[in-house]
PDB file of N, CA and C in Angstrom:
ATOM      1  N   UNK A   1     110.798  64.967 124.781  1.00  0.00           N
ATOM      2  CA  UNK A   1     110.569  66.285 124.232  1.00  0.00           C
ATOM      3  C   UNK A   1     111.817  66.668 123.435  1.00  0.00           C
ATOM      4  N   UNK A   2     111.480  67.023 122.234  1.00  0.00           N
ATOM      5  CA  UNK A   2     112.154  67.613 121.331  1.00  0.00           C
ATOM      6  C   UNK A   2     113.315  68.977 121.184  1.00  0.00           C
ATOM      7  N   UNK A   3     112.450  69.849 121.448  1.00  0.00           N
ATOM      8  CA  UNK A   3     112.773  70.988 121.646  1.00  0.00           C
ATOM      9  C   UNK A   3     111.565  72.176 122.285  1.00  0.00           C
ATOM     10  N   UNK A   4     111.901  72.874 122.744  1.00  0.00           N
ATOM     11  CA  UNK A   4     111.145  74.065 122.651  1.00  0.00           C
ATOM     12  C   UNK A   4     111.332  75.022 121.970  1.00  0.00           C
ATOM     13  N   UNK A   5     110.286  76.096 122.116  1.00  0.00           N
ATOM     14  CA  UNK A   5     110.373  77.135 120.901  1.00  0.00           C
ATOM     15  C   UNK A   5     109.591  78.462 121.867  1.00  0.00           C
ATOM     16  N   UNK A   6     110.434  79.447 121.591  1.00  0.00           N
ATOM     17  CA  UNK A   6     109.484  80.783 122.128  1.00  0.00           C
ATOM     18  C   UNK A   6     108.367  81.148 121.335  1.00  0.00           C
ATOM     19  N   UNK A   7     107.434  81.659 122.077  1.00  0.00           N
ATOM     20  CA  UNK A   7     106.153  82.059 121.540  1.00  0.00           C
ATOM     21  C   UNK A   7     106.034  83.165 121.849  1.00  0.00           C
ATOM     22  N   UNK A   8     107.202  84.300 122.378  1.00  0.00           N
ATOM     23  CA  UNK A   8     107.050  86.124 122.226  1.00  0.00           C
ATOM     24  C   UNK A   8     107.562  86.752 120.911  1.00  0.00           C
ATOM     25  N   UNK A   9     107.473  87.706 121.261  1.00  0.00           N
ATOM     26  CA  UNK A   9     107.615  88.964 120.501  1.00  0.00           C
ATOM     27  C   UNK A   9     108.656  90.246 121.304  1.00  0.00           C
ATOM     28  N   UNK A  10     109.004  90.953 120.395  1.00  0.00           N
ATOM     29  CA  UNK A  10     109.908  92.401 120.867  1.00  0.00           C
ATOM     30  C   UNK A  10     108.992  92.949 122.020  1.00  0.00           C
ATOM     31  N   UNK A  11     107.689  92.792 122.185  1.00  0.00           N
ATOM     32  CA  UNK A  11     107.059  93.545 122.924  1.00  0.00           C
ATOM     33  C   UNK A  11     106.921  93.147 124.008  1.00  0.00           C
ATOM     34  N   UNK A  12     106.865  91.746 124.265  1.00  0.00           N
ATOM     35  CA  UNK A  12     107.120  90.392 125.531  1.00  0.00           C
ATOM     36  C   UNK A  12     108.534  90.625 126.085  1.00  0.00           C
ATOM     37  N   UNK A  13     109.346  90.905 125.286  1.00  0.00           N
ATOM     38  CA  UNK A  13     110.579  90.867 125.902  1.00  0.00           C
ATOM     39  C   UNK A  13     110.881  92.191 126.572  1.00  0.00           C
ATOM     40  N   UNK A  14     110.473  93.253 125.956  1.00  0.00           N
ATOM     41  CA  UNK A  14     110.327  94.393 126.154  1.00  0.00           C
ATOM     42  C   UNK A  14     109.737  94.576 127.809  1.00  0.00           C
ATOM     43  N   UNK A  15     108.887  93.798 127.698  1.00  0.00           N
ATOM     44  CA  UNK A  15     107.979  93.727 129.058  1.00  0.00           C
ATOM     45  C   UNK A  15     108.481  93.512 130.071  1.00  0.00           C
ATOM     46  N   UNK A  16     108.967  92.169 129.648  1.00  0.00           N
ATOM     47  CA  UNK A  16     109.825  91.422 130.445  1.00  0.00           C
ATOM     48  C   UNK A  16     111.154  92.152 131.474  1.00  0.00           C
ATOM     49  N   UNK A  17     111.554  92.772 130.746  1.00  0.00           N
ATOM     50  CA  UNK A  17     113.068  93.370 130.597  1.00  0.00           C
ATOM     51  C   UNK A  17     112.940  94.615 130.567  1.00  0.00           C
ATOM     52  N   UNK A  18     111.695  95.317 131.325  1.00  0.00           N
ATOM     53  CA  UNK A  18     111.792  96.736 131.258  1.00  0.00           C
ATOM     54  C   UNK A  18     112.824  97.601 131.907  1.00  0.00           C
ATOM     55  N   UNK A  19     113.181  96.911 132.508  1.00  0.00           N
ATOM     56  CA  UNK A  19     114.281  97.781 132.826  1.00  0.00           C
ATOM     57  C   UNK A  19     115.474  98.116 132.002  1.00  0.00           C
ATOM     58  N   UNK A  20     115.603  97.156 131.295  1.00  0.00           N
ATOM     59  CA  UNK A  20     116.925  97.191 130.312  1.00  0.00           C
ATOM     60  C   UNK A  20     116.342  97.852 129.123  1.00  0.00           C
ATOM     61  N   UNK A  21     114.802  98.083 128.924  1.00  0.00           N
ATOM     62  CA  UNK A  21     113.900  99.222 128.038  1.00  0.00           C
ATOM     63  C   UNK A  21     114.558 100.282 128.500  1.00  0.00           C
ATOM     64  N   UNK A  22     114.128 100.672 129.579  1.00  0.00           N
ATOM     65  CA  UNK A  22     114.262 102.142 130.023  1.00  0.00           C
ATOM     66  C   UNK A  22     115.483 102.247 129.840  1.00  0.00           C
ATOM     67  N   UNK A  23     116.861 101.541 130.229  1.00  0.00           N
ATOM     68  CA  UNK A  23     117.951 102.070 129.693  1.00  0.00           C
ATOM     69  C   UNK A  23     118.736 102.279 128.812  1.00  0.00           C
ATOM     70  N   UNK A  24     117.765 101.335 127.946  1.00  0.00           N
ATOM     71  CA  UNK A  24     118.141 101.696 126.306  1.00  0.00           C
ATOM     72  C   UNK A  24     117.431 103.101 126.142  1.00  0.00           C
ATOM     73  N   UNK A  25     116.603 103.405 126.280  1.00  0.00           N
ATOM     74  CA  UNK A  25     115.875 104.699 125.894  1.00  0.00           C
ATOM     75  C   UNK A  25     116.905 105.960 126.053  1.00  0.00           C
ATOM     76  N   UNK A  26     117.563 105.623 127.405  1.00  0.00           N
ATOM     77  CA  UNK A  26     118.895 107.078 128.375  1.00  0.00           C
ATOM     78  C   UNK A  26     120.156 107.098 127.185  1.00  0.00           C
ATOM     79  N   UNK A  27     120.637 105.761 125.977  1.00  0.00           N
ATOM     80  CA  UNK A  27     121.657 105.820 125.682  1.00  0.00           C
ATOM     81  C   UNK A  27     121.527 106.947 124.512  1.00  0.00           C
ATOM     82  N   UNK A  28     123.193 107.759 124.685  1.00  0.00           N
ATOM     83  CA  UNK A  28     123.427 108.670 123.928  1.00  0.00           C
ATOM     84  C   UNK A  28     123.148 108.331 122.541  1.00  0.00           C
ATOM     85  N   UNK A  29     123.185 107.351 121.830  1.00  0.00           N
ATOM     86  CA  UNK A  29     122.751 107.146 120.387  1.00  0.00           C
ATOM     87  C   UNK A  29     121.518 106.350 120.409  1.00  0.00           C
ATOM     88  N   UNK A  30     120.729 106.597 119.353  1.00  0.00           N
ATOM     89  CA  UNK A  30     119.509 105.271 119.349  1.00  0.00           C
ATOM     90  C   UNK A  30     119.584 104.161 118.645  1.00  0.00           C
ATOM     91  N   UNK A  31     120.480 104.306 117.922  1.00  0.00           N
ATOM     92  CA  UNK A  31     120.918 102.730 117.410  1.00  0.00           C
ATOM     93  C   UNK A  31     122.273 101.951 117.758  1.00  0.00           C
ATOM     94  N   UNK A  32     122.030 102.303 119.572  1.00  0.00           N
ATOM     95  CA  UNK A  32     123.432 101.728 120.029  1.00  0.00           C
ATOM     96  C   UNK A  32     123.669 101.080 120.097  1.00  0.00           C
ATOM     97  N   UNK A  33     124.134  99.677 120.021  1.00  0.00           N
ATOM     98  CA  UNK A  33     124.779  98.408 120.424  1.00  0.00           C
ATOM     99  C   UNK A  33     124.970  97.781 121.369  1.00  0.00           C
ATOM    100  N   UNK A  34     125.254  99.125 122.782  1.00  0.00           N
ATOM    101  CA  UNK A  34     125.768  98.183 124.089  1.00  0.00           C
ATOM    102  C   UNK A  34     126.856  97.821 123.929  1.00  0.00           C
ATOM    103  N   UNK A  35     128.052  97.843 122.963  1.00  0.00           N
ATOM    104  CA  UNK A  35     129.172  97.311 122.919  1.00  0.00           C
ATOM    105  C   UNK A  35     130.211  98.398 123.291  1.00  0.00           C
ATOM    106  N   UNK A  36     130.357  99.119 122.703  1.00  0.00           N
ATOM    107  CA  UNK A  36     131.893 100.232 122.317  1.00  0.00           C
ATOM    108  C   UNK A  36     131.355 101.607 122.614  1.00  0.00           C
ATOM    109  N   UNK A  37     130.365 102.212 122.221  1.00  0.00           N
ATOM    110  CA  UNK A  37     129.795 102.700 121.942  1.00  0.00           C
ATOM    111  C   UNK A  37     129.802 104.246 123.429  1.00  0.00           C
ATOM    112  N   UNK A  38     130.168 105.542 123.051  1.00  0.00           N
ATOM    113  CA  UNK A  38     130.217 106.235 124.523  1.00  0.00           C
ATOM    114  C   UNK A  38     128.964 106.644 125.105  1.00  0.00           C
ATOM    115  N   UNK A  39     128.566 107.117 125.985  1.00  0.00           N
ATOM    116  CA  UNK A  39     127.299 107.585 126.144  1.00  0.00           C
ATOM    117  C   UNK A  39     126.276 105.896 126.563  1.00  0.00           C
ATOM    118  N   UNK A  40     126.694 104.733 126.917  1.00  0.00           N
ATOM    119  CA  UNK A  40     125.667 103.965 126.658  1.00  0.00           C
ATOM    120  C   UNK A  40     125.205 103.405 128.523  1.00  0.00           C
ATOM    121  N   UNK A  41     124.114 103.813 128.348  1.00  0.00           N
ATOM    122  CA  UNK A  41     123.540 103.545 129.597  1.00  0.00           C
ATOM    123  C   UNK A  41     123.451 101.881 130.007  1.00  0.00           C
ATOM    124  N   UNK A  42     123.575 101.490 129.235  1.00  0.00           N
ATOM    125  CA  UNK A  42     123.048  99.497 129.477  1.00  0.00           C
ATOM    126  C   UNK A  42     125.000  99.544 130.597  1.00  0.00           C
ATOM    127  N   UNK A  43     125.945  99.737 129.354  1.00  0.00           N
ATOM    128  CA  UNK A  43     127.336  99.485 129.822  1.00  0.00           C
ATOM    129  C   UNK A  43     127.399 100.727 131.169  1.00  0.00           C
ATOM    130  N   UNK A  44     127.322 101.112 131.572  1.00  0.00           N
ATOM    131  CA  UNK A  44     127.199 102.476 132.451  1.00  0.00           C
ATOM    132  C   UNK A  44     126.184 101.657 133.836  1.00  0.00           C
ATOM    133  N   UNK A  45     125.527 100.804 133.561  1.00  0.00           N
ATOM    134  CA  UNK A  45     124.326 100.450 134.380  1.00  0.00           C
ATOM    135  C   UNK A  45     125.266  98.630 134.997  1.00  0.00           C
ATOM    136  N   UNK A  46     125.766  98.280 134.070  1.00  0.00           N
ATOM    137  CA  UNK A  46     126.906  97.289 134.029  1.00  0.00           C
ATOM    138  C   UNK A  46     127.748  97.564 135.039  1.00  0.00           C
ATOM    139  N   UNK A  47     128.349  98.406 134.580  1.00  0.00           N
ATOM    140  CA  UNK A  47     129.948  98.687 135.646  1.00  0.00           C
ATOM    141  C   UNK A  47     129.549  99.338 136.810  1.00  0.00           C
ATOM    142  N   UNK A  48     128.461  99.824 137.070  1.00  0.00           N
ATOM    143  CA  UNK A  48     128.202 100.510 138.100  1.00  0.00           C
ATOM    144  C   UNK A  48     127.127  99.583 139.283  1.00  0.00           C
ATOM    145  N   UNK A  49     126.795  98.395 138.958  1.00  0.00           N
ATOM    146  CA  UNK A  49     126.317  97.234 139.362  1.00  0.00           C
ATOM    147  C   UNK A  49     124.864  97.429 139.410  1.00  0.00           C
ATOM    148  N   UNK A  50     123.760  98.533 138.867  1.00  0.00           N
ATOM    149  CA  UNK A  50     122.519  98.788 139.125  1.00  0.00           C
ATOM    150  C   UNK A  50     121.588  97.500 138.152  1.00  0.00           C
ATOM    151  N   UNK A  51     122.647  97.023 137.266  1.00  0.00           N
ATOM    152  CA  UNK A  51     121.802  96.113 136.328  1.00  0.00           C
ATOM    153  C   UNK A  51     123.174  95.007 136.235  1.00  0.00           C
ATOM    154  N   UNK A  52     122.111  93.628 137.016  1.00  0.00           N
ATOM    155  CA  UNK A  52     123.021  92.979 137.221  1.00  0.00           C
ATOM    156  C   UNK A  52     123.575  91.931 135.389  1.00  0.00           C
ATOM    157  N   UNK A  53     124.873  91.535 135.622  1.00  0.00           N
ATOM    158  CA  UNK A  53     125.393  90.688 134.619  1.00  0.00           C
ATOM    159  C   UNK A  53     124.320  89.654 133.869  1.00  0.00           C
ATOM    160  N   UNK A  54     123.886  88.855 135.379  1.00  0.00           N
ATOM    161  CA  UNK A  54     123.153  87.311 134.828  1.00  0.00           C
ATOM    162  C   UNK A  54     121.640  87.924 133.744  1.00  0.00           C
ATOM    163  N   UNK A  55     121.040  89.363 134.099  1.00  0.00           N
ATOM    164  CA  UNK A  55     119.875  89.951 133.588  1.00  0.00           C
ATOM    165  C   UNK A  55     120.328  89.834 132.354  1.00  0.00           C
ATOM    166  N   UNK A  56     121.207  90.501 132.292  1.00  0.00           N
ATOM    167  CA  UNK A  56     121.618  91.513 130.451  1.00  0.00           C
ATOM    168  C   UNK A  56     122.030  90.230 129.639  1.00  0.00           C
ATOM    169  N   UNK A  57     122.563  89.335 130.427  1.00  0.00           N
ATOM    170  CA  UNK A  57     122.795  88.183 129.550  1.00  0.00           C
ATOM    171  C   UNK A  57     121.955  87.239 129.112  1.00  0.00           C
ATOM    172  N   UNK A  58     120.678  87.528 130.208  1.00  0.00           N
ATOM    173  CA  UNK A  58     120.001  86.508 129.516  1.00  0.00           C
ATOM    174  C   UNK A  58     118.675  87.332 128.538  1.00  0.00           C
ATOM    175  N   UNK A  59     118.898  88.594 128.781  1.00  0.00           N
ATOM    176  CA  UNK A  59     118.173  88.899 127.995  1.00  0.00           C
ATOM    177  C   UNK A  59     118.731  89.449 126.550  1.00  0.00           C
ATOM    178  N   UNK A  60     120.248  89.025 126.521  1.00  0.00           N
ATOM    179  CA  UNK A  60     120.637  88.807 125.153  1.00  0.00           C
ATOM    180  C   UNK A  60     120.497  87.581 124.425  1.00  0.00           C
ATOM    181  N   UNK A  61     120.343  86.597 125.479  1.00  0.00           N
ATOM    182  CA  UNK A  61     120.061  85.034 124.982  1.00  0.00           C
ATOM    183  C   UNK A  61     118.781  85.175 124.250  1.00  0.00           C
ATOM    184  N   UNK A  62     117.408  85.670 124.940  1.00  0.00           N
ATOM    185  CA  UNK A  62     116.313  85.410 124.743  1.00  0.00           C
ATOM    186  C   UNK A  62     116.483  86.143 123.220  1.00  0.00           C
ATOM    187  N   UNK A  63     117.008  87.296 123.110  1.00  0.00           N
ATOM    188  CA  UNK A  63     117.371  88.709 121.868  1.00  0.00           C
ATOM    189  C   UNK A  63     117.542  87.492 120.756  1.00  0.00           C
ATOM    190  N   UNK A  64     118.518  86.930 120.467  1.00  0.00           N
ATOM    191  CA  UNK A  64     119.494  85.741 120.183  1.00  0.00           C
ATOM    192  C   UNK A  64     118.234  84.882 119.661  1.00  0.00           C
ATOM    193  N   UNK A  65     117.718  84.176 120.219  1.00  0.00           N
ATOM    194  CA  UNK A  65     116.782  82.818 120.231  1.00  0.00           C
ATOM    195  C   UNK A  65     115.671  83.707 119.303  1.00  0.00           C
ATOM    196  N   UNK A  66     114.796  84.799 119.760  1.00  0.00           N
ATOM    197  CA  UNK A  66     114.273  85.628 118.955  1.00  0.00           C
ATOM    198  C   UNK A  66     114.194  85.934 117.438  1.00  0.00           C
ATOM    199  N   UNK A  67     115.685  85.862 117.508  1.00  0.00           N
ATOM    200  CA  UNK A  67     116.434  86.472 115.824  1.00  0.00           C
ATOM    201  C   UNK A  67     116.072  85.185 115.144  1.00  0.00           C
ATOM    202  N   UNK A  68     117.004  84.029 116.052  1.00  0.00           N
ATOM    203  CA  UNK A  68     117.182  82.724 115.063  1.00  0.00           C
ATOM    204  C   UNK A  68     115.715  82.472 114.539  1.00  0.00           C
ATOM    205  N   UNK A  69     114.546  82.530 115.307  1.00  0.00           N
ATOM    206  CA  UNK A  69     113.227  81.730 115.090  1.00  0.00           C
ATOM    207  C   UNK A  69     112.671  82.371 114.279  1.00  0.00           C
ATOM    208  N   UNK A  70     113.342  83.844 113.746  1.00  0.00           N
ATOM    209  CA  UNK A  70     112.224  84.619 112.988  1.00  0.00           C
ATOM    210  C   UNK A  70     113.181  84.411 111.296  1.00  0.00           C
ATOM    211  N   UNK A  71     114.277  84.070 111.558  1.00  0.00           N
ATOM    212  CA  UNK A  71     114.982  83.758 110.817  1.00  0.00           C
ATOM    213  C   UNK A  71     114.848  82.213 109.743  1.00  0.00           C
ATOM    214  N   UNK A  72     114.224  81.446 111.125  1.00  0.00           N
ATOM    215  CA  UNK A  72     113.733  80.553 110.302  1.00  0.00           C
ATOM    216  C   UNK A  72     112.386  80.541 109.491  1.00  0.00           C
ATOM    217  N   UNK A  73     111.313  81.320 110.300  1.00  0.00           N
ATOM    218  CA  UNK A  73     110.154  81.457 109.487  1.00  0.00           C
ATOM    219  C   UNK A  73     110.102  82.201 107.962  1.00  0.00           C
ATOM    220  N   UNK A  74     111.382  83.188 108.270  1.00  0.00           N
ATOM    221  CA  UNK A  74     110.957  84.123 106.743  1.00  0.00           C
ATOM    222  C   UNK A  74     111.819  84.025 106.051  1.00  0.00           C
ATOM    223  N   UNK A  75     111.619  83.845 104.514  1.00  0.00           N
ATOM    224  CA  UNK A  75     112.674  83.083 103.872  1.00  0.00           C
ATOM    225  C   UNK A  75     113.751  84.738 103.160  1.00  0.00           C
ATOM    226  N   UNK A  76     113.427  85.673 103.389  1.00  0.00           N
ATOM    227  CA  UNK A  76     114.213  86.976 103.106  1.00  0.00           C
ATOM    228  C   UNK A  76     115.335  87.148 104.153  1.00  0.00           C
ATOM    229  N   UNK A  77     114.393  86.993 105.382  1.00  0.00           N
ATOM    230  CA  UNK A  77     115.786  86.614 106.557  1.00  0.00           C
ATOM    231  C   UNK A  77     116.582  85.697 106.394  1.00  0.00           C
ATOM    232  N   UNK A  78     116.354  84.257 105.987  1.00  0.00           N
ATOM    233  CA  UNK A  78     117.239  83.261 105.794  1.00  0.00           C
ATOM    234  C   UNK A  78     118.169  83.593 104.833  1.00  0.00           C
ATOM    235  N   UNK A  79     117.820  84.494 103.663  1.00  0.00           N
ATOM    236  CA  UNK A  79     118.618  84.255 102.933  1.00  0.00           C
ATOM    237  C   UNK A  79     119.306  85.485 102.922  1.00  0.00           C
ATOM    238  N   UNK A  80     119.176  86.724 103.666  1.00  0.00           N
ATOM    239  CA  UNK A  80     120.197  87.444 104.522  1.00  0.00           C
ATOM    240  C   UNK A  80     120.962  87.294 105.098  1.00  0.00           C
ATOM    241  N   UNK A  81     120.448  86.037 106.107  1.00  0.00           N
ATOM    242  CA  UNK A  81     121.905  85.714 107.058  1.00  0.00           C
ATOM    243  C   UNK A  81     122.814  84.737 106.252  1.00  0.00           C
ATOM    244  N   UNK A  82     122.188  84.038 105.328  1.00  0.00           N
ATOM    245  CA  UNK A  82     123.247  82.844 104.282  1.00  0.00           C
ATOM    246  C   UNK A  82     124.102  84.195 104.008  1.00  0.00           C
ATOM    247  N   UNK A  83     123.603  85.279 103.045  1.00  0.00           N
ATOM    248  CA  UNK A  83     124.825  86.173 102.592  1.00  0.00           C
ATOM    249  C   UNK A  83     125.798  86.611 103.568  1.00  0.00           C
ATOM    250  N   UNK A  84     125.354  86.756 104.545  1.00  0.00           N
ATOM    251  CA  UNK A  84     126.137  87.606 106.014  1.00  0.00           C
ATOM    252  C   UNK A  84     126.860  86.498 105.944  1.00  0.00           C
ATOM    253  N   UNK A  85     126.265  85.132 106.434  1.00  0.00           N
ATOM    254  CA  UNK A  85     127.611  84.371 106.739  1.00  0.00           C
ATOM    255  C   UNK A  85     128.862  83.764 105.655  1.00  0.00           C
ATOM    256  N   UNK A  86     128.009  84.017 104.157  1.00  0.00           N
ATOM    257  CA  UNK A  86     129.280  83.824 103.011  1.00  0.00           C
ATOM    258  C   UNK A  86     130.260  84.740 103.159  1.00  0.00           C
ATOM    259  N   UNK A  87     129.871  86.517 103.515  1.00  0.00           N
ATOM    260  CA  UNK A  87     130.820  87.346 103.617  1.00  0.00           C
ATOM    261  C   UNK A  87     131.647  87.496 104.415  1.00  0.00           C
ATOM    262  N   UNK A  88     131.568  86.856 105.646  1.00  0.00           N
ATOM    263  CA  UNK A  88     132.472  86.578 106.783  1.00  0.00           C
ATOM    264  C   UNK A  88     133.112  85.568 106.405  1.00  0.00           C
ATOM    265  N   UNK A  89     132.603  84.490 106.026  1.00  0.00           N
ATOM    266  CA  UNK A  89     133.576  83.091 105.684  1.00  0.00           C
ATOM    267  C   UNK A  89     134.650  83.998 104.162  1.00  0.00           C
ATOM    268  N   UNK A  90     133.951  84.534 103.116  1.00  0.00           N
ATOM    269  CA  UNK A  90     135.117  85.046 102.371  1.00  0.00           C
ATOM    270  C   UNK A  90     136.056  85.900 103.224  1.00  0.00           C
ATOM    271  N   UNK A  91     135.683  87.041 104.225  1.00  0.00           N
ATOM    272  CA  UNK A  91     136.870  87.988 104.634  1.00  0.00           C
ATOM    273  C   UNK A  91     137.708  87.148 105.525  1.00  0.00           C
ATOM    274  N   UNK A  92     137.453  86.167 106.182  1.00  0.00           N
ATOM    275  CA  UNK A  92     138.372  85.138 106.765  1.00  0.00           C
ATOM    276  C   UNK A  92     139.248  84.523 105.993  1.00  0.00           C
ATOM    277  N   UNK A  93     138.936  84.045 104.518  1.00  0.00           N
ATOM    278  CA  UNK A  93     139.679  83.520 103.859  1.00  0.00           C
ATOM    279  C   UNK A  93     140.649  84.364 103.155  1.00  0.00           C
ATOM    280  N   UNK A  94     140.666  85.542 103.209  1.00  0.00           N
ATOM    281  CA  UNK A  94     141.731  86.314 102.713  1.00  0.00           C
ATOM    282  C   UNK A  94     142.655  86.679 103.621  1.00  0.00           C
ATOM    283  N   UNK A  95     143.784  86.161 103.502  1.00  0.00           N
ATOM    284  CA  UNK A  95     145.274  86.428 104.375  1.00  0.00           C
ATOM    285  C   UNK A  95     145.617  87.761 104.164  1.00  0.00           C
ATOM    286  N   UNK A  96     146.337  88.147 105.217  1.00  0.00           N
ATOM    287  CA  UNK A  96     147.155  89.814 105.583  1.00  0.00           C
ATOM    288  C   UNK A  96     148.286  89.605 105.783  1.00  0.00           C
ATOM    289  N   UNK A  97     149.018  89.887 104.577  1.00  0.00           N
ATOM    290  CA  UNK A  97     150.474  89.673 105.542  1.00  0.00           C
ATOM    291  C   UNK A  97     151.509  90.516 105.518  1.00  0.00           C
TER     292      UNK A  97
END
């Protein structure tokens, strides 16, 4: 066997992972990140141990695997992330000194 490939959707995962639904719904912004961000219930649900580590991580993996596969089907996405990743490879190549 080759590889595998997911066969969900935002709404499967959603399902899946309702719990980490519902606590996206509590965070103070709606287009939060989960990263930095104050007010965020996912990180709040984290440090306080109600939502364990191994969950959130793997349901950033599945998030992750999601992106890439839809990335490969549509060629507007592909050629979004080519630009994203030229613009990171240029701001790397410019020194600060």
């Amino acid at each position: 066997m080759r590889e595998l490939k997911l066969w969900a959707d935002e709404e499967v995962l959603d399902t899946t992972f309702s719990e980490i639904s519902e606590l996206a719904a509590e965070c103070r912004f709606s287009d939060c990140a989960h990263e930095r961000e104050p007010g965020c219930a996912i990180r709040q649900a984290l440090s306080d141990g109600s939502l364990s580590r191994e969950r959130w991580d793997s349901y950033c993996k599945l998030q992750r695997e999601m992106r890439a596969l839809a990335i490969r089907k549509d060629a507007r996405l592909r050629s979004e992330a080519r630009k994203q990743r030229a613009r990171f490879a240029r701001s790397r190549r410019k020194t600060k000194y």
